[in-house]
C-alpha atoms as a PDB file:
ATOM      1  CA  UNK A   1     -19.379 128.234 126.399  1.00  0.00           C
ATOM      2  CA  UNK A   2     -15.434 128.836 126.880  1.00  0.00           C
ATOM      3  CA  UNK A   3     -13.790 126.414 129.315  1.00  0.00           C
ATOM      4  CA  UNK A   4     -11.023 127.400 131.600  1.00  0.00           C
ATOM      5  CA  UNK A   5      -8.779 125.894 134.401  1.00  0.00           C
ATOM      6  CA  UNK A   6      -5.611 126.380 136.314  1.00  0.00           C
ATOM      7  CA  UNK A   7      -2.149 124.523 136.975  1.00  0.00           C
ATOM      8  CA  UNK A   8      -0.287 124.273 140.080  1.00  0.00           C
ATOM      9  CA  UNK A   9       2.865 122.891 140.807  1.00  0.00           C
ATOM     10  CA  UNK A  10       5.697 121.680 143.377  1.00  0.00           C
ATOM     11  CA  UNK A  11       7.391 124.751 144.387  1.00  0.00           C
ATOM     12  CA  UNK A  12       9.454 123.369 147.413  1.00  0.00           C
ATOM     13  CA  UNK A  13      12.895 123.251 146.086  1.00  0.00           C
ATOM     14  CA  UNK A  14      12.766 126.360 144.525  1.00  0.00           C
ATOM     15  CA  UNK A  15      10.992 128.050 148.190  1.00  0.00           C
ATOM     16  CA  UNK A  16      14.685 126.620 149.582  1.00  0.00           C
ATOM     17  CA  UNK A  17      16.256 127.813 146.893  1.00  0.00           C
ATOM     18  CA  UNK A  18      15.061 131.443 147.195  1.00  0.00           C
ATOM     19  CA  UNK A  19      16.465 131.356 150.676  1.00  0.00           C
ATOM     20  CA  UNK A  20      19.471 130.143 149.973  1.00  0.00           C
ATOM     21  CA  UNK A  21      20.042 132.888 147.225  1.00  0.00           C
ATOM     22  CA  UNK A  22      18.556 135.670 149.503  1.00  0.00           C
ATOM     23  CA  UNK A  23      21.367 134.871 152.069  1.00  0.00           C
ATOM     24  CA  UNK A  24      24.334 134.852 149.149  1.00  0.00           C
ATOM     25  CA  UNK A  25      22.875 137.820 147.316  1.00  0.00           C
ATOM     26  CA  UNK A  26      22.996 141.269 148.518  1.00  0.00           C
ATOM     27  CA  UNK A  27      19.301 142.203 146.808  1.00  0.00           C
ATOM     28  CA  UNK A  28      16.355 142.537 148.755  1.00  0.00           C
ATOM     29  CA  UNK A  29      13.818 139.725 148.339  1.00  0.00           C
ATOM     30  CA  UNK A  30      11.193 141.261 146.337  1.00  0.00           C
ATOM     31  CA  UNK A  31      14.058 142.274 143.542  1.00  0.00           C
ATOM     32  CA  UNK A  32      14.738 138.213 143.773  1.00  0.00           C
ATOM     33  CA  UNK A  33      11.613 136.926 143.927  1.00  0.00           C
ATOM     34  CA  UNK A  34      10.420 139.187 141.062  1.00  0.00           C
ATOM     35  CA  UNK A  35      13.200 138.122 138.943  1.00  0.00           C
ATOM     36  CA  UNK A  36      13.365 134.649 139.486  1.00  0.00           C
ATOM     37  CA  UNK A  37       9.639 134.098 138.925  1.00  0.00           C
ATOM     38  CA  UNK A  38      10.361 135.755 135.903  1.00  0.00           C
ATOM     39  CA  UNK A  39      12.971 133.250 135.098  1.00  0.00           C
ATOM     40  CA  UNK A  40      10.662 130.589 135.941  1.00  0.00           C
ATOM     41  CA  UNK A  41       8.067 131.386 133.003  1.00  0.00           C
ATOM     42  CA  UNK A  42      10.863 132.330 130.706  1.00  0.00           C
ATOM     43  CA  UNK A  43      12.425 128.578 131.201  1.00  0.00           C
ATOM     44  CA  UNK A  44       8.317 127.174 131.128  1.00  0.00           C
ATOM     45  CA  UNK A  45       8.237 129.148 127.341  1.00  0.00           C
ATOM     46  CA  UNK A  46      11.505 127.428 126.427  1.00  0.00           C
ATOM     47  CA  UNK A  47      10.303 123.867 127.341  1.00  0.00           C
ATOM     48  CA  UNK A  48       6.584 124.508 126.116  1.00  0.00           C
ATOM     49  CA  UNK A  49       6.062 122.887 122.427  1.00  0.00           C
ATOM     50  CA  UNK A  50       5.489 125.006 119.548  1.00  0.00           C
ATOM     51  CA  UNK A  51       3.463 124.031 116.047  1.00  0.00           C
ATOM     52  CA  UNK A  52       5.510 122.801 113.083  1.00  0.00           C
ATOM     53  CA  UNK A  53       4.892 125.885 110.437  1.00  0.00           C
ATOM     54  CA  UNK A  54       5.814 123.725 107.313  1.00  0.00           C
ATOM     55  CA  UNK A  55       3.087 120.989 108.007  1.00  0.00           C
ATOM     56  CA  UNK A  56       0.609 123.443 108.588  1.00  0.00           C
ATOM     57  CA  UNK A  57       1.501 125.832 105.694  1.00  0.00           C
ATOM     58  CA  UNK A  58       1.546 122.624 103.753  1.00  0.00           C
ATOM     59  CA  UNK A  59      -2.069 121.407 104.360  1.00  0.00           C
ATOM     60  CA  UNK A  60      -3.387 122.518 101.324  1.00  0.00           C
ATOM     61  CA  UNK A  61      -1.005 120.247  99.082  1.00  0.00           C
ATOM     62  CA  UNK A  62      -2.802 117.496 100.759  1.00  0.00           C
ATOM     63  CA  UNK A  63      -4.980 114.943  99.259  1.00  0.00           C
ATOM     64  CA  UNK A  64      -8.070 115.298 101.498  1.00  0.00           C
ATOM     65  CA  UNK A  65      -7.800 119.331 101.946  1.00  0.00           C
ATOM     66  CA  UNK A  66     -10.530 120.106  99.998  1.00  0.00           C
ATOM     67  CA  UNK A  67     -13.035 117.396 101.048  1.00  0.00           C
ATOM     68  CA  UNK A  68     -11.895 118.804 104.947  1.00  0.00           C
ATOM     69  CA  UNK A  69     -12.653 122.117 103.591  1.00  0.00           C
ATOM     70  CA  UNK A  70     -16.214 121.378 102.285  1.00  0.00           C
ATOM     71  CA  UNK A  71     -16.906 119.502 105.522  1.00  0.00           C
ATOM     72  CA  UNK A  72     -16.327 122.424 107.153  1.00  0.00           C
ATOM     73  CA  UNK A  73     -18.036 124.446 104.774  1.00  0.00           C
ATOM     74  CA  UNK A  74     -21.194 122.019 105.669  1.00  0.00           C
ATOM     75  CA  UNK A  75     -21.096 122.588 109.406  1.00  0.00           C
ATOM     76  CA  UNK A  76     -24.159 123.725 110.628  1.00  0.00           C
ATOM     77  CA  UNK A  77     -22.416 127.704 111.314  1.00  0.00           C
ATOM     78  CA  UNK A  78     -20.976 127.263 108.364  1.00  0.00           C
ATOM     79  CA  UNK A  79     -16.954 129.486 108.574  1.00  0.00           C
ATOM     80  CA  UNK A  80     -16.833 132.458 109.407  1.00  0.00           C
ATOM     81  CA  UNK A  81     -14.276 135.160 107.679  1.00  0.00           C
ATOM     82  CA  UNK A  82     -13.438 138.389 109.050  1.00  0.00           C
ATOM     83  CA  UNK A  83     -11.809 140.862 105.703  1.00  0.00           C
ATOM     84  CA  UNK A  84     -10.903 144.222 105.018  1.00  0.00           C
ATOM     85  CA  UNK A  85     -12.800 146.700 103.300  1.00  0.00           C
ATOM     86  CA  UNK A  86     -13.117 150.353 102.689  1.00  0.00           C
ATOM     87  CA  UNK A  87     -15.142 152.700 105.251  1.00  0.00           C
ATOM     88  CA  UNK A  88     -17.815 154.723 103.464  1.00  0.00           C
ATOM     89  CA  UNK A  89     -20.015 157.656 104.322  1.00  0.00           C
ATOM     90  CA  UNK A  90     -20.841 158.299 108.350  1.00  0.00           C
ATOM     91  CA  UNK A  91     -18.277 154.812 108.709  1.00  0.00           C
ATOM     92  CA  UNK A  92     -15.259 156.527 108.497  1.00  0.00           C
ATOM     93  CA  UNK A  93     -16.397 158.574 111.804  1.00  0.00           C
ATOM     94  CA  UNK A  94     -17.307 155.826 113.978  1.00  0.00           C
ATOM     95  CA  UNK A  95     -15.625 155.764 117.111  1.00  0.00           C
ATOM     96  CA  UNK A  96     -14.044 152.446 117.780  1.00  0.00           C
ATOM     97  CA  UNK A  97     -11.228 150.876 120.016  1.00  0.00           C
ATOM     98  CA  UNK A  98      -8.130 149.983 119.358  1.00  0.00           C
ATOM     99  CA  UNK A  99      -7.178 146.440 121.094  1.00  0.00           C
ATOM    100  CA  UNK A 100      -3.577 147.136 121.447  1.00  0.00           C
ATOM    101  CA  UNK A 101      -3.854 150.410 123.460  1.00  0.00           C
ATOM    102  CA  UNK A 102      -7.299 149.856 124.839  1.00  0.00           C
ATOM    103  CA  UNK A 103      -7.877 153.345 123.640  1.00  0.00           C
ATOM    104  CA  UNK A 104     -10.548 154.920 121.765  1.00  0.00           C
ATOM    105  CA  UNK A 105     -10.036 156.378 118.109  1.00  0.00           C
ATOM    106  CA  UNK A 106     -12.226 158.261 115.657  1.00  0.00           C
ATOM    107  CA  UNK A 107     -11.413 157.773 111.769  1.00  0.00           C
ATOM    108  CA  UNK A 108     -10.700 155.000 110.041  1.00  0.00           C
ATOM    109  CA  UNK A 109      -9.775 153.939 106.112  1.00  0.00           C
ATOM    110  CA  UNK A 110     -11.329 150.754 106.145  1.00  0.00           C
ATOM    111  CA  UNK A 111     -13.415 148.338 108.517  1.00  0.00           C
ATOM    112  CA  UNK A 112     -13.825 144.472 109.616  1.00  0.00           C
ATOM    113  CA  UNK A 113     -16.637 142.986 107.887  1.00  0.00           C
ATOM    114  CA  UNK A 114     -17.546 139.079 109.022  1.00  0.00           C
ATOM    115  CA  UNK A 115     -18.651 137.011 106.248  1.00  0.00           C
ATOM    116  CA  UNK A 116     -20.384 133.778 106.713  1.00  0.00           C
ATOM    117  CA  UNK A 117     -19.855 131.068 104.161  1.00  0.00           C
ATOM    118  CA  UNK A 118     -21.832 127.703 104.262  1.00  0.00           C
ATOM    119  CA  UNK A 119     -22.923 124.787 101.939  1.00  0.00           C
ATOM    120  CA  UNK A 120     -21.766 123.336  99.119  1.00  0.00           C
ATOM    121  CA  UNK A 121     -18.750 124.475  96.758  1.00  0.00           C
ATOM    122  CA  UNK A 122     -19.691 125.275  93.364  1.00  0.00           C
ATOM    123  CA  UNK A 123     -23.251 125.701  94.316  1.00  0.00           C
ATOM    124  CA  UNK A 124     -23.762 127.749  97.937  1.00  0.00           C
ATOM    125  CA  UNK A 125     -20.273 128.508  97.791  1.00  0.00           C
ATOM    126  CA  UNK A 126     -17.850 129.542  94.937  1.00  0.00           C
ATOM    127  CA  UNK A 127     -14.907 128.477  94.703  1.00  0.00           C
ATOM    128  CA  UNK A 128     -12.636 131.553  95.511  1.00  0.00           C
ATOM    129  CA  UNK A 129     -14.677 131.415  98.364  1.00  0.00           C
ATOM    130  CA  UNK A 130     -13.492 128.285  99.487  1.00  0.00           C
ATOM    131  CA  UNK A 131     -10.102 129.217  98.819  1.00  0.00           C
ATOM    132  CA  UNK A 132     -10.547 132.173 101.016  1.00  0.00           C
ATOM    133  CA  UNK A 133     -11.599 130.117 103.710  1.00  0.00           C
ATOM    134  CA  UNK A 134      -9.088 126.985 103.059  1.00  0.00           C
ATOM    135  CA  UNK A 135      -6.637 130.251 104.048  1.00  0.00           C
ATOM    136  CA  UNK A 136      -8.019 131.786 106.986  1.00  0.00           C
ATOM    137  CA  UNK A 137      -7.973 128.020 108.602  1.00  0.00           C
ATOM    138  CA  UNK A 138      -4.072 128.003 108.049  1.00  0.00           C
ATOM    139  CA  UNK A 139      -3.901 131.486 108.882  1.00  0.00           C
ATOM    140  CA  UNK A 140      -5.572 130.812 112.350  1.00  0.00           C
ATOM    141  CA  UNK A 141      -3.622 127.506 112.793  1.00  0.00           C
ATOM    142  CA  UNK A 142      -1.076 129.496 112.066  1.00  0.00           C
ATOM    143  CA  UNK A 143      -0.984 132.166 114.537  1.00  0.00           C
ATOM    144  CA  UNK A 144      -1.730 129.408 117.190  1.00  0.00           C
ATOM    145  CA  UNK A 145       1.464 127.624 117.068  1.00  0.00           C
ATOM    146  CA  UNK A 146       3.245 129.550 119.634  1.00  0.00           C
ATOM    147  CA  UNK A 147       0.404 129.838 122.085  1.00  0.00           C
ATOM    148  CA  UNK A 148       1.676 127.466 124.313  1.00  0.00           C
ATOM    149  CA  UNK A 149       4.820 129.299 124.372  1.00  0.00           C
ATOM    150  CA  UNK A 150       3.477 132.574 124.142  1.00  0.00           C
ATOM    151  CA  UNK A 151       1.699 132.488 127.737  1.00  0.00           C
ATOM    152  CA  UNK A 152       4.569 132.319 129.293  1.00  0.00           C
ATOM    153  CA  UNK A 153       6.628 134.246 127.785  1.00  0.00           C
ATOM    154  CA  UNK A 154       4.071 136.781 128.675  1.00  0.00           C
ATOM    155  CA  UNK A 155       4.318 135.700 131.877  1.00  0.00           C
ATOM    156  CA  UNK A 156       8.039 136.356 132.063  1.00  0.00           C
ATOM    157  CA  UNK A 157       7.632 140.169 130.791  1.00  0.00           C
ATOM    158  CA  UNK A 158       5.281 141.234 133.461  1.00  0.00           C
ATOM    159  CA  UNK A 159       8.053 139.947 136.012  1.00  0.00           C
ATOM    160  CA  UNK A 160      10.812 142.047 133.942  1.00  0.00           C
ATOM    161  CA  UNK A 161      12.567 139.182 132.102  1.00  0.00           C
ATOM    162  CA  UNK A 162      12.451 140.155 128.136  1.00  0.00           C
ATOM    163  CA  UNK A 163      11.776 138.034 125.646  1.00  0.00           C
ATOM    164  CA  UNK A 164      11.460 139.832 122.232  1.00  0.00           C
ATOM    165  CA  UNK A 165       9.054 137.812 120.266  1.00  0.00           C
ATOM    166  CA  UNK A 166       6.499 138.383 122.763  1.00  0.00           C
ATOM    167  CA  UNK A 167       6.670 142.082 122.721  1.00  0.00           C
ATOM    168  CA  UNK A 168       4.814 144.544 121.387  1.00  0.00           C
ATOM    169  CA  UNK A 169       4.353 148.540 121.400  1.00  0.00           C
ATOM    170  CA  UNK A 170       1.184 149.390 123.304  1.00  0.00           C
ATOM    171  CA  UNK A 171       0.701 145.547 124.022  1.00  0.00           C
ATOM    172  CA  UNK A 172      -1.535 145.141 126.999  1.00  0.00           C
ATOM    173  CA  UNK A 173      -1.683 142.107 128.545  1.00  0.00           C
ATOM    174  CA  UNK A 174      -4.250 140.827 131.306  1.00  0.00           C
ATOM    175  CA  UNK A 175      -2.921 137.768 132.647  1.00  0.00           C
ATOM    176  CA  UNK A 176      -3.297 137.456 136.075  1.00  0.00           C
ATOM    177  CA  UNK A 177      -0.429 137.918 138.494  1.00  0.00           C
ATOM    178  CA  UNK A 178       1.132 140.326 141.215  1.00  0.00           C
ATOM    179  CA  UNK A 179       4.895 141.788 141.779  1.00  0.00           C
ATOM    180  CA  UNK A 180       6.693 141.695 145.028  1.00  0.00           C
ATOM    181  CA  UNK A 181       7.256 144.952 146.430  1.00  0.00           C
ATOM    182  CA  UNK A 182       9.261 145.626 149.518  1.00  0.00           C
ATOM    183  CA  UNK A 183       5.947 146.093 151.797  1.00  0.00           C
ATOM    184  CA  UNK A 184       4.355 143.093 150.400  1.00  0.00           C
ATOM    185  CA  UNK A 185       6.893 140.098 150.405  1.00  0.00           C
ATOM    186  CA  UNK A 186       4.649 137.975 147.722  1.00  0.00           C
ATOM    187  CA  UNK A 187       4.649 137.415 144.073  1.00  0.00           C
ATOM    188  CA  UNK A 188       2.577 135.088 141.752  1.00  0.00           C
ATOM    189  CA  UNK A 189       1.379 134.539 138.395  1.00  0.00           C
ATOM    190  CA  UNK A 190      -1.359 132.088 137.077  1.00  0.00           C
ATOM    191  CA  UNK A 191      -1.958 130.477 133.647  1.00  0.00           C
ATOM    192  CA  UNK A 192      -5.745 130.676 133.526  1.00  0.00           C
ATOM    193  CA  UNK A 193      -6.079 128.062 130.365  1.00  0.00           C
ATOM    194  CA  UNK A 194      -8.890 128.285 128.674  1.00  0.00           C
ATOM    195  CA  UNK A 195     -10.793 127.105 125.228  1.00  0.00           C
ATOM    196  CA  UNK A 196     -14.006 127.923 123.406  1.00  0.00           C
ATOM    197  CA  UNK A 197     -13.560 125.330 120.731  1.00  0.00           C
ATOM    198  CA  UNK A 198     -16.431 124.395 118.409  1.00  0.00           C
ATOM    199  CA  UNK A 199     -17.335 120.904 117.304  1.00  0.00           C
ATOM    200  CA  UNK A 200     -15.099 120.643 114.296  1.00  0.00           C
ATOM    201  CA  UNK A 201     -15.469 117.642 111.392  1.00  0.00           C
ATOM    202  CA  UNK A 202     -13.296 114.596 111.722  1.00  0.00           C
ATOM    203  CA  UNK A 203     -13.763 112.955 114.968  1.00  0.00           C
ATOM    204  CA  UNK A 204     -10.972 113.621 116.436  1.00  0.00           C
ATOM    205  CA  UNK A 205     -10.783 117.438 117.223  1.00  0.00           C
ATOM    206  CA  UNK A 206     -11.317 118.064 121.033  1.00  0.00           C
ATOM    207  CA  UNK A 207     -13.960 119.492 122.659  1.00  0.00           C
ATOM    208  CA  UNK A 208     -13.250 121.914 125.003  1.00  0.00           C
ATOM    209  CA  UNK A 209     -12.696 120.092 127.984  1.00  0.00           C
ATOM    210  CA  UNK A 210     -10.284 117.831 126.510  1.00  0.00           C
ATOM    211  CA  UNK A 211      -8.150 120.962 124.685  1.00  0.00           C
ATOM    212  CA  UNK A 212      -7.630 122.161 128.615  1.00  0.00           C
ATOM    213  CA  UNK A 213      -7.476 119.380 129.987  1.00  0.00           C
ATOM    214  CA  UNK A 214      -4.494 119.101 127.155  1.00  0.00           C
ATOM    215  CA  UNK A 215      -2.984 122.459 127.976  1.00  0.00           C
ATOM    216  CA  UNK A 216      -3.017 122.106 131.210  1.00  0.00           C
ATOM    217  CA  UNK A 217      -1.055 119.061 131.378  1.00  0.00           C
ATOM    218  CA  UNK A 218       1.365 119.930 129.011  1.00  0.00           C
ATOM    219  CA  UNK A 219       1.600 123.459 131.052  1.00  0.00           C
ATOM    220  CA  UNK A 220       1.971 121.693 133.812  1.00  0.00           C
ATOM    221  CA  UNK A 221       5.181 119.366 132.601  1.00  0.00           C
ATOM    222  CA  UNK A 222       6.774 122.613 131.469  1.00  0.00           C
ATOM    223  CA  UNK A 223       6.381 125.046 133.964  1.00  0.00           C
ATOM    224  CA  UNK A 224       7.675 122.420 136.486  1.00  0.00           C
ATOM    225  CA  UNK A 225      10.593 121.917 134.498  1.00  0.00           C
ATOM    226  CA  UNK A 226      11.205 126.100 134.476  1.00  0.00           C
ATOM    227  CA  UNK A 227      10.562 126.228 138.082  1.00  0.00           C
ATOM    228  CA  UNK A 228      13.202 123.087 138.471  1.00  0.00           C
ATOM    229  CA  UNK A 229      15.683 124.934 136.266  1.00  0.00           C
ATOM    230  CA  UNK A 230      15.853 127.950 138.005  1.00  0.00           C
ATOM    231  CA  UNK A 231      16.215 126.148 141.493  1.00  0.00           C
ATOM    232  CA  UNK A 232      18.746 123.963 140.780  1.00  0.00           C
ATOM    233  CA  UNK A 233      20.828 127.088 139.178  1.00  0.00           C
ATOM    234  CA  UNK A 234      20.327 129.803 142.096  1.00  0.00           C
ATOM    235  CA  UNK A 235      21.118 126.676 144.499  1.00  0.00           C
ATOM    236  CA  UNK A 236      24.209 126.491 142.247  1.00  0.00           C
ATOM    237  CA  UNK A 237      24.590 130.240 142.568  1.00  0.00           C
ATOM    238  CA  UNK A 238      24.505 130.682 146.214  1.00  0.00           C
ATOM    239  CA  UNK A 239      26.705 127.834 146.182  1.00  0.00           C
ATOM    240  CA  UNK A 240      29.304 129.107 144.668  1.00  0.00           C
ATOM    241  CA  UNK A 241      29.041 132.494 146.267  1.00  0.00           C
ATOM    242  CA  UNK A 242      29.007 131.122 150.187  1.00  0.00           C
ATOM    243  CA  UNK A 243      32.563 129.349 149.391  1.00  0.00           C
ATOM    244  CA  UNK A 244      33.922 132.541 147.833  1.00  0.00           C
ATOM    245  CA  UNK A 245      33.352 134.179 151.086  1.00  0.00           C
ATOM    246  CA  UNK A 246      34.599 131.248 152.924  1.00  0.00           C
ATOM    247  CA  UNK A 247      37.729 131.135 151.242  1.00  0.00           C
ATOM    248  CA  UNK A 248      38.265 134.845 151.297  1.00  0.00           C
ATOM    249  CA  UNK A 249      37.987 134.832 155.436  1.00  0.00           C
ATOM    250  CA  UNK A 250      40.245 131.694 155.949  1.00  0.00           C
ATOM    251  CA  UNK A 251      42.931 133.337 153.746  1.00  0.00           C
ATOM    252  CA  UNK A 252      42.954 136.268 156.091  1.00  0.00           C
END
């Protein structure tokens, strides 16, 4: 059963802040607060940690690799791989929906197919088999090193800051959050974290409480760091800009 939870953090200085800013800046507040919330999750995607690639890619040099793969191969699901193959016959006319778009299409060339492998290699399980699944573990390690990162950067594009690695054509995204308009003076965004991980062998994977509990303190330390950032700089902003002003009246 997945496992999800929220952060919250201490917003004061950058509430000040926003006034302080509003009063130097000649944009209307829900253009600020828009943008600077942006800001906020685009500083929280800077400071949030990111896998190391090279150890992960490496895993399969390692020593106990294989033994790790058979345990998992021994689990009592066994692994799961999702491949590629060809559509045949009345398969090729299936409607189905494309995840990017959220839009329905009707002809395809080929077709996800799960395959389960389980038990022993060189008996239940051949050994290109286990190689195939020794590389969709790195493959899905893989694509998880940025996740961290990734939320918030997704974050920071539904508030209008870019950030090109997290953009895609047709990407839709459904994490929660709501734009300031000029009839509706409030904005907010939340990182709903959540986990569905599986026992795993070793001892020392983490269930699913304890992988939010982990991303949400880790979320936490880096979104209050963004959100600290971007106060401190449109304090600095405003600052600046209020004795420009001064000086320009007392020269007069």
């Amino acid at each position: 059963m997945p496992v999800s939870g929220e952060i919250k953090i201490d917003d004061r200085q950058f509430q000040q802040a926003l006034r302080e800013y509003t009063e130097a800046s000649k944009r209307d507040w829900s253009y600020i607060l828009n943008k600077q919330l942006g800001n906020v999750a685009a500083r929280a995607s800077g400071y949030a940690p990111q896998g190391n690639k090279s150890d992960i890619a490496g895993l399969p040099g390692r020593e106990w690799w294989p033994a790790f793969v058979q345990k998992v191969l021994k689990m009592k699901d066994g692994f799961t791989v999702t491949m590629r193959r060809k559509a045949r016959g009345m398969e090729r006319f299936v409607p189905w929906m494309d995840t990017a778009t959220r839009e329905m299409r009707f002809g395809r060339k080929t077709k996800g197919v799960k395959v389960k492998y389980r038990g022993n290699v060189g008996r239940d399980v051949k050994r290109a088999e286990a190689v195939r699944v020794s590389r969709a573990i790195i493959k899905r390690r893989m694509a998880t090193v940025n996740s961290m990162r990734a939320v918030f950067g997704i974050a920071a594009l539904k508030f209008g800051v870019p950030l090109g690695k997290f953009e895609r054509k047709g990407r839709m995204f459904a994490l929660p959050g709501q734009l300031a308009t000029p009839s509706r003076l409030t904005a907010w965004f939340k990182i709903p974290w959540s986990s569905k991980k599986k026992p795993w062998p070793g001892g020392t994977r983490p269930d699913a409480a304890a992988d939010v509990a982990m991303k949400k303190r880790i979320g936490t330390i880096a979104l209050q760091r963004g959100i600290d950032f971007v106060a401190k700089d449109m304090l600095r902003w405003a600052g600046e800009r209020m004795r420009a002003t001064a000086r320009k009246y007392s020269a007069r």
